[in-house]
N, C-alpha and C. Protein backbone atom coordinates (compact mmCIF):
# COMPACT_ATOMS: atom_id res chain seq x y z
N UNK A 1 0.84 -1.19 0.00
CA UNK A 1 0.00 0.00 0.00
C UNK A 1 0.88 1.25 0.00
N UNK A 2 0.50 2.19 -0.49
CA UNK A 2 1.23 3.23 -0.55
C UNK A 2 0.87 4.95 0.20
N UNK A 3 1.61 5.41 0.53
CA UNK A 3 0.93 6.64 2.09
C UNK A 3 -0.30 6.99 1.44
N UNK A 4 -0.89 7.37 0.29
CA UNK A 4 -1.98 8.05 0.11
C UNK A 4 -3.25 6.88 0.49
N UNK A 5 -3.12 5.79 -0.09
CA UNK A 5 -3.76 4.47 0.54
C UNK A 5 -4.10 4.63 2.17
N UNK A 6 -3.25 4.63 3.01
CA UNK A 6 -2.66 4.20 4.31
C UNK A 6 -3.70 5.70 5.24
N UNK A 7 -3.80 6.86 4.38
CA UNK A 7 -4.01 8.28 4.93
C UNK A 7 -5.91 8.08 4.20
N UNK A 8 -5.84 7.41 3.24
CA UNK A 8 -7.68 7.23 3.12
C UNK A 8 -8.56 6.50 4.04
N UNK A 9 -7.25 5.26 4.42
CA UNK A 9 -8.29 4.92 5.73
C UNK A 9 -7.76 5.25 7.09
N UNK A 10 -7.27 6.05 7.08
CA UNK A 10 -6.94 6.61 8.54
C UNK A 10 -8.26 7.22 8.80
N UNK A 11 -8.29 8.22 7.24
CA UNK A 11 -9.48 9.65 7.68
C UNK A 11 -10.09 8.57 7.83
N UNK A 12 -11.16 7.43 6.82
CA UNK A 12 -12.17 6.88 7.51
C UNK A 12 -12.32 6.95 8.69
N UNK A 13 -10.69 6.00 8.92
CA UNK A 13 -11.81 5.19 10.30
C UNK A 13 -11.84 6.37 11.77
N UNK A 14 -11.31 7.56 11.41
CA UNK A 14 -10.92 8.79 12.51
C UNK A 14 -12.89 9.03 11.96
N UNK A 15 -13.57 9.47 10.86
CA UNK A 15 -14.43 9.63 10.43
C UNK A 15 -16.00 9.06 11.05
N UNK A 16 -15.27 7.53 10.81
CA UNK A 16 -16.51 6.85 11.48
C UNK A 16 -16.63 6.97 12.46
N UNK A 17 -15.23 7.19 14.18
CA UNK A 17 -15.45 7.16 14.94
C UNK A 17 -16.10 8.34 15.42
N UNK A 18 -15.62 9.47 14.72
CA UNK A 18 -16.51 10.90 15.37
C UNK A 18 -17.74 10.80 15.11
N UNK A 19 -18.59 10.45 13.70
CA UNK A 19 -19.90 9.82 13.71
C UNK A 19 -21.05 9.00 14.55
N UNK A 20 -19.72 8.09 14.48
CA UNK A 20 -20.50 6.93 15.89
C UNK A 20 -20.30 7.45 17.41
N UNK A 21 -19.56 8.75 17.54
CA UNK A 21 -19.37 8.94 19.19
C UNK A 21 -18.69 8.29 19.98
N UNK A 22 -18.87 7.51 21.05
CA UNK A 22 -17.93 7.24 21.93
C UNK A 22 -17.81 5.28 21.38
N UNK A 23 -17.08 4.79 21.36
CA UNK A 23 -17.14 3.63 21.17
C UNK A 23 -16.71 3.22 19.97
N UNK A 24 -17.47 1.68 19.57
CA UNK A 24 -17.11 1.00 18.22
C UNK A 24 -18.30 1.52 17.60
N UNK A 25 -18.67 1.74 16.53
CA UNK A 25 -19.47 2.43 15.44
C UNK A 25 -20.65 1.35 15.11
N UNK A 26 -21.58 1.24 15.59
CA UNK A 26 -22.81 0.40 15.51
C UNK A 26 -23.51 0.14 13.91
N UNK A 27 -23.53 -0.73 13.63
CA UNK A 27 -23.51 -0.90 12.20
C UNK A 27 -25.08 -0.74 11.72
N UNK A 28 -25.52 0.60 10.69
CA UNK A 28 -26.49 1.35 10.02
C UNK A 28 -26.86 1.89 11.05
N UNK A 29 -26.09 2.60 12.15
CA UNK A 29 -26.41 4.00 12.88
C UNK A 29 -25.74 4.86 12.44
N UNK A 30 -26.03 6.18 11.67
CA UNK A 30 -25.51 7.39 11.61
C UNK A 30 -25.46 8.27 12.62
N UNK A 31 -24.25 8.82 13.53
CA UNK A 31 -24.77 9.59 14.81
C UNK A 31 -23.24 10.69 14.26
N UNK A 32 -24.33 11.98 14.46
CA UNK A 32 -23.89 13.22 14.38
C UNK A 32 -23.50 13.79 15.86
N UNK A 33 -22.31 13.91 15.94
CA UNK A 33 -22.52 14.24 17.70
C UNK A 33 -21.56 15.58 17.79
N UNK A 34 -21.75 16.57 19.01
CA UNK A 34 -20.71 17.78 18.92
C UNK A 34 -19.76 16.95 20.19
N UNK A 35 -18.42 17.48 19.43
CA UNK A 35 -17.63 16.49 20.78
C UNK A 35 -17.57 17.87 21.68
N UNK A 36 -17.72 19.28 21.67
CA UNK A 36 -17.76 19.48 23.08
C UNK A 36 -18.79 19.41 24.25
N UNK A 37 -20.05 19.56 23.54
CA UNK A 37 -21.22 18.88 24.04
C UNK A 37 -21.86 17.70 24.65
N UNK A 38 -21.50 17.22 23.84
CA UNK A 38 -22.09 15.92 24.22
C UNK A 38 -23.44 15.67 23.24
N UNK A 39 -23.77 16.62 22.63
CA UNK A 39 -25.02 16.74 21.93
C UNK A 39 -24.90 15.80 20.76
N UNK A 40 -26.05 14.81 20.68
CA UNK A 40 -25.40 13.78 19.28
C UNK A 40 -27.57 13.73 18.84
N UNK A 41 -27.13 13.57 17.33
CA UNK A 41 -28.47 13.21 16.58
C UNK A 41 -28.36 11.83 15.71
N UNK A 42 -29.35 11.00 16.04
CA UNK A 42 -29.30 9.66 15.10
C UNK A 42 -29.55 10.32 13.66
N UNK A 43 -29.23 9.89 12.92
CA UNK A 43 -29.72 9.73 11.57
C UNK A 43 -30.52 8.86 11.03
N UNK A 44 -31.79 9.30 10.51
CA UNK A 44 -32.33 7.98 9.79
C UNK A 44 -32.77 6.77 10.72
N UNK A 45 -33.66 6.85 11.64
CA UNK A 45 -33.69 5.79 12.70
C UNK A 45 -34.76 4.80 11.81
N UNK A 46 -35.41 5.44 11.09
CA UNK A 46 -36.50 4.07 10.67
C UNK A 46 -35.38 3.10 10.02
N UNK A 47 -33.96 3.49 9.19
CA UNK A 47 -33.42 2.98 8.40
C UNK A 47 -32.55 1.78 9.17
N UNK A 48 -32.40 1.67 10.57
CA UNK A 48 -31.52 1.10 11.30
C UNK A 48 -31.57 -0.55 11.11
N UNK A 49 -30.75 -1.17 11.01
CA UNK A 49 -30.46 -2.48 11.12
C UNK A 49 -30.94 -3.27 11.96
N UNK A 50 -32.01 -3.85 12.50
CA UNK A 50 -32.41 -4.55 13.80
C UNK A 50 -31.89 -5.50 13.82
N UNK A 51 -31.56 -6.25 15.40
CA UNK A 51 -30.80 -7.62 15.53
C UNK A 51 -32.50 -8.19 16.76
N UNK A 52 -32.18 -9.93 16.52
CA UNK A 52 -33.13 -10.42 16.98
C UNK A 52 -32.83 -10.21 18.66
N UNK A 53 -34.26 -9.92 19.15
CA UNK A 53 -34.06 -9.94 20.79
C UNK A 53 -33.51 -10.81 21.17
N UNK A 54 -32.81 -10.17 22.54
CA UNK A 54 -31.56 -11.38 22.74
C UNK A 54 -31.80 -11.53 23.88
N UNK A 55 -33.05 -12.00 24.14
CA UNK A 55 -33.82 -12.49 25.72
C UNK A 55 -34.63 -13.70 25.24
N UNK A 56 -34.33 -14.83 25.71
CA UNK A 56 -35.16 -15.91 25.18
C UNK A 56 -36.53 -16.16 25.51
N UNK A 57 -37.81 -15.66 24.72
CA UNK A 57 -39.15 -15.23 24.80
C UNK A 57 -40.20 -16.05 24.23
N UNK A 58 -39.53 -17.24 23.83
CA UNK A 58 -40.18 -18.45 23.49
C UNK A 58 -40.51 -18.45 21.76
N UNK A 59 -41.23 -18.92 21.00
CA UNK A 59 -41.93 -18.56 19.79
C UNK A 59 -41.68 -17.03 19.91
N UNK A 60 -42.43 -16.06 20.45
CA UNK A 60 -42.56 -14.94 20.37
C UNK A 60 -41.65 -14.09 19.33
N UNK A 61 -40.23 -14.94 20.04
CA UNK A 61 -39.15 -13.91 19.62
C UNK A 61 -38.93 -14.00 18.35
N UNK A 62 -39.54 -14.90 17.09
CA UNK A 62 -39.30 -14.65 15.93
C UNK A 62 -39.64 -13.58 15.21
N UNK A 63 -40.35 -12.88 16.20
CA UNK A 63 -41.67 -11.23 15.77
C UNK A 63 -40.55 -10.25 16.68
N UNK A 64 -39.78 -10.35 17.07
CA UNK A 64 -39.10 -9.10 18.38
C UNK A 64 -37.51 -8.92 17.79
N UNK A 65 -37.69 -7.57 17.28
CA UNK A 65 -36.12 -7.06 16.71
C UNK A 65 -35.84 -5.77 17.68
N UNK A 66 -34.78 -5.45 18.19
CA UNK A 66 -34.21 -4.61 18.39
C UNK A 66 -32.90 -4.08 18.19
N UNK A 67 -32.59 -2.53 18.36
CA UNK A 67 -31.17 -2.13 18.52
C UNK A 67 -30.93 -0.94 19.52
N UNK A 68 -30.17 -1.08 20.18
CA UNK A 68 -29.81 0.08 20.94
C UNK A 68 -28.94 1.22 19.93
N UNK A 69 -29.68 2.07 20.08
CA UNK A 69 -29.11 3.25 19.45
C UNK A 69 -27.59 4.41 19.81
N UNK A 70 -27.58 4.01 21.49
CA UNK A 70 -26.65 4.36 21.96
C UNK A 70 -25.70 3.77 22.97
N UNK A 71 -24.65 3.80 23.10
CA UNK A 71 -23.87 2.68 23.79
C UNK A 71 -23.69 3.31 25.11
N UNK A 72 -23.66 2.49 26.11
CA UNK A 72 -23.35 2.90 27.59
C UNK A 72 -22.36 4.18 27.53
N UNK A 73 -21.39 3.93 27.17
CA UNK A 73 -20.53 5.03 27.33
C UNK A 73 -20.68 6.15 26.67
N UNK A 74 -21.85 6.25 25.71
CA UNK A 74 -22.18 7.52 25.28
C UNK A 74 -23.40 8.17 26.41
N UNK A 75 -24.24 6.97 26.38
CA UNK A 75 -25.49 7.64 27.63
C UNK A 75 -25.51 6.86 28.76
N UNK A 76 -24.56 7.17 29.76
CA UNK A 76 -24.69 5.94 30.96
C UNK A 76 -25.95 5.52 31.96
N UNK A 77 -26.88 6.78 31.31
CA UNK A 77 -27.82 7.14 32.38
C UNK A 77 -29.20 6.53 32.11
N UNK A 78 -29.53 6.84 30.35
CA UNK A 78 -30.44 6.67 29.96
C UNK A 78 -30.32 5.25 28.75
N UNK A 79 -30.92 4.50 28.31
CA UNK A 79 -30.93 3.47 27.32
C UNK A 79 -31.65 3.91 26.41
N UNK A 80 -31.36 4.07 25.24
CA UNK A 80 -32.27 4.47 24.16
C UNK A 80 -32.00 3.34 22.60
N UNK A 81 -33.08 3.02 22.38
CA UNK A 81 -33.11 2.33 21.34
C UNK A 81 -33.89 1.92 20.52
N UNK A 82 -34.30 1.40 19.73
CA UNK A 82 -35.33 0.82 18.72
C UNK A 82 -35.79 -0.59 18.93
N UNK A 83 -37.43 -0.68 19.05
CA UNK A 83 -37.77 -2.00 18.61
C UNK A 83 -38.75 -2.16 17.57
N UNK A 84 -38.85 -3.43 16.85
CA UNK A 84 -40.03 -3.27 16.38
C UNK A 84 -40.65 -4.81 16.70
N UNK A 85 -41.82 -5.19 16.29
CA UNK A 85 -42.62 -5.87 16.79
C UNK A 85 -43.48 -6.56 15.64
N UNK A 86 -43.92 -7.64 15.16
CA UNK A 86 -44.57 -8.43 14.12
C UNK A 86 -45.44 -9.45 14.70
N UNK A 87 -47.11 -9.31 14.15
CA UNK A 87 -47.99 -10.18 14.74
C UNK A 87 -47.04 -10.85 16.32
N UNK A 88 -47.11 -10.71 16.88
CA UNK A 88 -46.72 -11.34 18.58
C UNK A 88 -47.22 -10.69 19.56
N UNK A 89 -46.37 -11.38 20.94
CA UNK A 89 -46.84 -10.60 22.44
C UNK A 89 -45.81 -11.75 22.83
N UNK A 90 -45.78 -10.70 24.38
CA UNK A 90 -44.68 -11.81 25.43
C UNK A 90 -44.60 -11.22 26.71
N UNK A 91 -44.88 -11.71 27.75
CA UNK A 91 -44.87 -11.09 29.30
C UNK A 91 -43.74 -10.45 29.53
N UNK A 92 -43.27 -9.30 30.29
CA UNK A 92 -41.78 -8.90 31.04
C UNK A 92 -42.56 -8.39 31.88
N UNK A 93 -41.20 -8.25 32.68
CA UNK A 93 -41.34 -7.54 33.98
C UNK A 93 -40.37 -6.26 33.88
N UNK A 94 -40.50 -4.96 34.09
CA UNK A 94 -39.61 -4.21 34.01
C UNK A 94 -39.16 -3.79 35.33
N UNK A 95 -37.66 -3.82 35.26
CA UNK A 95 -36.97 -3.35 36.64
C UNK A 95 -36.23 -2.25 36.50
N UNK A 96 -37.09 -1.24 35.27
CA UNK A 96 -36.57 -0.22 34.96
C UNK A 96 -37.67 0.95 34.52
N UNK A 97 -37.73 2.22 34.35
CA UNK A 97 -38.66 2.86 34.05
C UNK A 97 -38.85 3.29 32.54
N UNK A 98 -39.28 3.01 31.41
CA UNK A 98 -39.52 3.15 30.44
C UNK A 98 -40.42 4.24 29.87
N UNK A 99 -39.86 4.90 28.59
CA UNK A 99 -40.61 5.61 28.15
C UNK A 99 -40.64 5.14 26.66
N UNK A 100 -41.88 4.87 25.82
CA UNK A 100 -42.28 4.05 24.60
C UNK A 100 -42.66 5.56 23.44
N UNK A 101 -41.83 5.72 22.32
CA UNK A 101 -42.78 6.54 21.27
C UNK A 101 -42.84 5.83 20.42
N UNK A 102 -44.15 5.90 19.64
CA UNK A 102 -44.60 4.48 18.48
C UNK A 102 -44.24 5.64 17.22
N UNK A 103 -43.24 4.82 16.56
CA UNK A 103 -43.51 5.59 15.29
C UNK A 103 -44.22 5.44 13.86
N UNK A 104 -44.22 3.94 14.01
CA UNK A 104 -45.24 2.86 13.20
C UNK A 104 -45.83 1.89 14.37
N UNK A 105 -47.40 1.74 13.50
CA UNK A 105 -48.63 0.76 13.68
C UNK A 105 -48.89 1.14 15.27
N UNK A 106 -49.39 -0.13 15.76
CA UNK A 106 -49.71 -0.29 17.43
C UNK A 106 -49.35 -0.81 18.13
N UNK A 107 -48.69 -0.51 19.74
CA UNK A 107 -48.34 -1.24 20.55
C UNK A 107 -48.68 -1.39 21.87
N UNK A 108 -49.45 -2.56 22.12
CA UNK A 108 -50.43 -2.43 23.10
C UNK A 108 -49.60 -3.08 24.45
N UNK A 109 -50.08 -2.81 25.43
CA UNK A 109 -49.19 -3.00 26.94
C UNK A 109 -50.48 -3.28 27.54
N UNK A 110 -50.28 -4.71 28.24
CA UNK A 110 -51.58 -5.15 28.92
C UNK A 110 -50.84 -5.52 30.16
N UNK A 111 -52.02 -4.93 31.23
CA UNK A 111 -51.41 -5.13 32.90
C UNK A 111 -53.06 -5.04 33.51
N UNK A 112 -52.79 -6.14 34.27
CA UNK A 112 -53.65 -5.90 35.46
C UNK A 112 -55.24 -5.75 34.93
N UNK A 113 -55.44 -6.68 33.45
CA UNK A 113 -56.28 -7.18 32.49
C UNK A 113 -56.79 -6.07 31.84
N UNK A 114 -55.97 -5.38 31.71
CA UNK A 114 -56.33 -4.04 30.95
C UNK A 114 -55.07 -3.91 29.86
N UNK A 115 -56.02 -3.24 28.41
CA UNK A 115 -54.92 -2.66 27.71
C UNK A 115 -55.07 -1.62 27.35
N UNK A 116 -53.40 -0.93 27.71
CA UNK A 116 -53.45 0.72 26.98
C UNK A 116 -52.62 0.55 25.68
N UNK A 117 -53.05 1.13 24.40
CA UNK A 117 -52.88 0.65 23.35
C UNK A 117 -51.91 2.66 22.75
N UNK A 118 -51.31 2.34 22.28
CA UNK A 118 -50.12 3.51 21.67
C UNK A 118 -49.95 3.48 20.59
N UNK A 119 -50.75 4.51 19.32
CA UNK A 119 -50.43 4.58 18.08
C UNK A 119 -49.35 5.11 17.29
N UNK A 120 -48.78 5.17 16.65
CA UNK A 120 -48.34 6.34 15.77
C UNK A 120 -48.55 7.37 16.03
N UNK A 121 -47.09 7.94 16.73
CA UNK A 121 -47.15 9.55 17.26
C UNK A 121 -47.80 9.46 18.74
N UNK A 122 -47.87 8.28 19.64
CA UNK A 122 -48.19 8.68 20.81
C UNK A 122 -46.70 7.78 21.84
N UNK A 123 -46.83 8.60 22.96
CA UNK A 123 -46.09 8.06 23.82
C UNK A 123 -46.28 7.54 25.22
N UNK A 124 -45.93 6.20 25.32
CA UNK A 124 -46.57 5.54 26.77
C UNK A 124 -45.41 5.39 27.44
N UNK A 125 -45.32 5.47 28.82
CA UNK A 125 -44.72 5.43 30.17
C UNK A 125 -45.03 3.86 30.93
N UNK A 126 -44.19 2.80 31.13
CA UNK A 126 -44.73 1.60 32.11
C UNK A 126 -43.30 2.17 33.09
N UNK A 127 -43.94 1.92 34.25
CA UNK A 127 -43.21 2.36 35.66
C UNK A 127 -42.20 1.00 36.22
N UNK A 128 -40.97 1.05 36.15
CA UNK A 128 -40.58 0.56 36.94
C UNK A 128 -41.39 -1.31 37.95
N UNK A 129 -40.63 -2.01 37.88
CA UNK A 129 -41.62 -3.47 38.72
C UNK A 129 -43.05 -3.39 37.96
N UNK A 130 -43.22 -3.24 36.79
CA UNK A 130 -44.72 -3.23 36.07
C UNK A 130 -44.21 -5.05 35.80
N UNK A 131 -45.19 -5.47 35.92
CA UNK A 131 -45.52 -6.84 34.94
C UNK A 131 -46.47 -6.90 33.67
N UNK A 132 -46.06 -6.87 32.61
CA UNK A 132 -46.81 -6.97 31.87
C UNK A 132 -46.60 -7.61 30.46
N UNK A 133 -47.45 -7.53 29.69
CA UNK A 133 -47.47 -8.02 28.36
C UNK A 133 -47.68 -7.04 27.06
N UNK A 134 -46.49 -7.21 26.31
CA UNK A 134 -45.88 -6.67 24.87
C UNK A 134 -46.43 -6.86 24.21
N UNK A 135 -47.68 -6.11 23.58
CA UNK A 135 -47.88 -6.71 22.12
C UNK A 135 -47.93 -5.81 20.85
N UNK A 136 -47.90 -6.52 19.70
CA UNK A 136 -48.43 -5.90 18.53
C UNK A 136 -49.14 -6.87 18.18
N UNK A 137 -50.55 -6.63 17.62
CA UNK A 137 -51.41 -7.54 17.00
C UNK A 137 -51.08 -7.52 15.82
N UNK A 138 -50.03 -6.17 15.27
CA UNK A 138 -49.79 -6.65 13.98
C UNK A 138 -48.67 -6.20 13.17
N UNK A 139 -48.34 -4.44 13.54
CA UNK A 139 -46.58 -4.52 13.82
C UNK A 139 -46.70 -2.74 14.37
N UNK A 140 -45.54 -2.83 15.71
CA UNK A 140 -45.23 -1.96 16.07
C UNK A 140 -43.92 -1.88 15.47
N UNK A 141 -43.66 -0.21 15.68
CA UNK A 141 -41.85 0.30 15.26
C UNK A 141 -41.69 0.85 16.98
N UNK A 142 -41.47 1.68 17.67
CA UNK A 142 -40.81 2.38 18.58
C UNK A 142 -39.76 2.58 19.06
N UNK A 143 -39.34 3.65 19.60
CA UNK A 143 -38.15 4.10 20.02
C UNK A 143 -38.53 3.90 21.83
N UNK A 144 -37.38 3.44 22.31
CA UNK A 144 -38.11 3.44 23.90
C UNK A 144 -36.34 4.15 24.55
N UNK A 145 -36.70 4.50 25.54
CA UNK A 145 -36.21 5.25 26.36
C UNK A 145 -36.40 4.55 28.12
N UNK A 146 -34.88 4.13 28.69
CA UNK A 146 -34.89 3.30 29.61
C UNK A 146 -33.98 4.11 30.94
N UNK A 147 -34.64 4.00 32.20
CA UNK A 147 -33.71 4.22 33.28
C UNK A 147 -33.56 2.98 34.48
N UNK A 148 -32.72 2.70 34.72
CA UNK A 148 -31.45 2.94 34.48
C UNK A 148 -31.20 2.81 32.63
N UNK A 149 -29.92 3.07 32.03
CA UNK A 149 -29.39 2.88 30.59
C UNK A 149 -28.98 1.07 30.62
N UNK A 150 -28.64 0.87 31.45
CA UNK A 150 -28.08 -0.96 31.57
C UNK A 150 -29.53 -1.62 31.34
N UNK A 151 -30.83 -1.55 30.65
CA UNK A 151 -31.75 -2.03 31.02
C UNK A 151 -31.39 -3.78 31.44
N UNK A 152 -30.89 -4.09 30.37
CA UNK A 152 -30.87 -5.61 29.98
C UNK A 152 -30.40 -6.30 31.09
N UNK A 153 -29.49 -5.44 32.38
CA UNK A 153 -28.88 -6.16 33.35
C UNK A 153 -29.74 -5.85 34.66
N UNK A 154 -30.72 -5.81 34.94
CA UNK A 154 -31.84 -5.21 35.97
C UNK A 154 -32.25 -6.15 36.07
C-alpha cells in the first residue's frame, strides 16, 4: 500500500469514529454528535439495522427485533433504542422505568387485564416493577427510552 492508501483509511476510520461517538461504530447507525457537548443526533432511525431480541421469549421472539441506538458510554444514564414488533406478544417484567414513542402501527401493553394501546405519534410510560405483556397484534416500530441505561442487566 502506498501513504496516500494508508491516509484514506486513517481519515475513515478517525471519520466513522466521530460519527459513531464514543465507542465502536454500531452498524447502520448514523450519529452526528458535537464532541464538546455531548449533543449527538441519530440519523435515519426508521433505516436502522435490527438484531433479533436477545432475551429468550419463546416462539414470540421470531416477531421481536431490536437495537440500541446508543452505547453505555455515550449515555450511561439513559438506554435508548429501537424496537419493532410483528404479529406477537410476550410477558416482562420491568426493573426499569420506560418511556415508549410508536412511530409505526400499534403497541399495546396489557397489565392488570387491561390494555393501553399507543399509536403512531403517541407516547406511553410503564413504571418501573410493572408486569406486563408486549404486544403488537400486527406490527409496532418504537423508540423506547430506559432508566437505568443498563436495562438488559436489571
Amino acid at each position: 500500500m502506498d501513504d496516500k492508501t494508508n491516509m484514506e483509511e486513517l481519515v475513515r476510520a478517525i471519520v466513522s469514529q466521530v460519527l459513531s461517538g464514543v465507542g465502536e461504530p454500531l452498524e447502520g447507525i448514523r450519529k452526528d454528535k458535537d464532541p464538546a457537548s455531548g449533543v449527538a443526533v441519530v440519523k435515519r432511525v426508521s433505516g436502522i439495522k435490527m438484531d433479533p431480541f436477545p432475551f429468550d421469549i419463546g416462539p414470540a421472539g421470531k416477531g421481536v427485533f431490536l437495537k440500541d441506538i446508543f452505547t453505555l458510554g455515550e449515555s450511561p444514564r439513559l438506554g435508548i433504542g429501537v424496537m419493532e414488533m410483528t404479529k406477537t406478544s410476550f410477558p416482562w417484567t420491568l426493573r426499569y422505568d420506560e418511556v415508549d414513542y410508536i412511530l409505526e402501527g400499534a403497541l399495546e401493553i396489557k397489565v392488570n387485564g387491561n390494555v393501553v394501546t399507543g399509536n403512531a405519534g403517541d407516547v406511553l410510560y410503564i413504571p418501573k416493577n410493572s408486569s406486563i405483556e408486549f404486544s403488537a397484534p400486527y406490527y409496532a416500530k418504537f423508540v423506547y427510552v430506559t432508566y437505568p441505561a443498563d436495562w438488559s442487566n436489571q
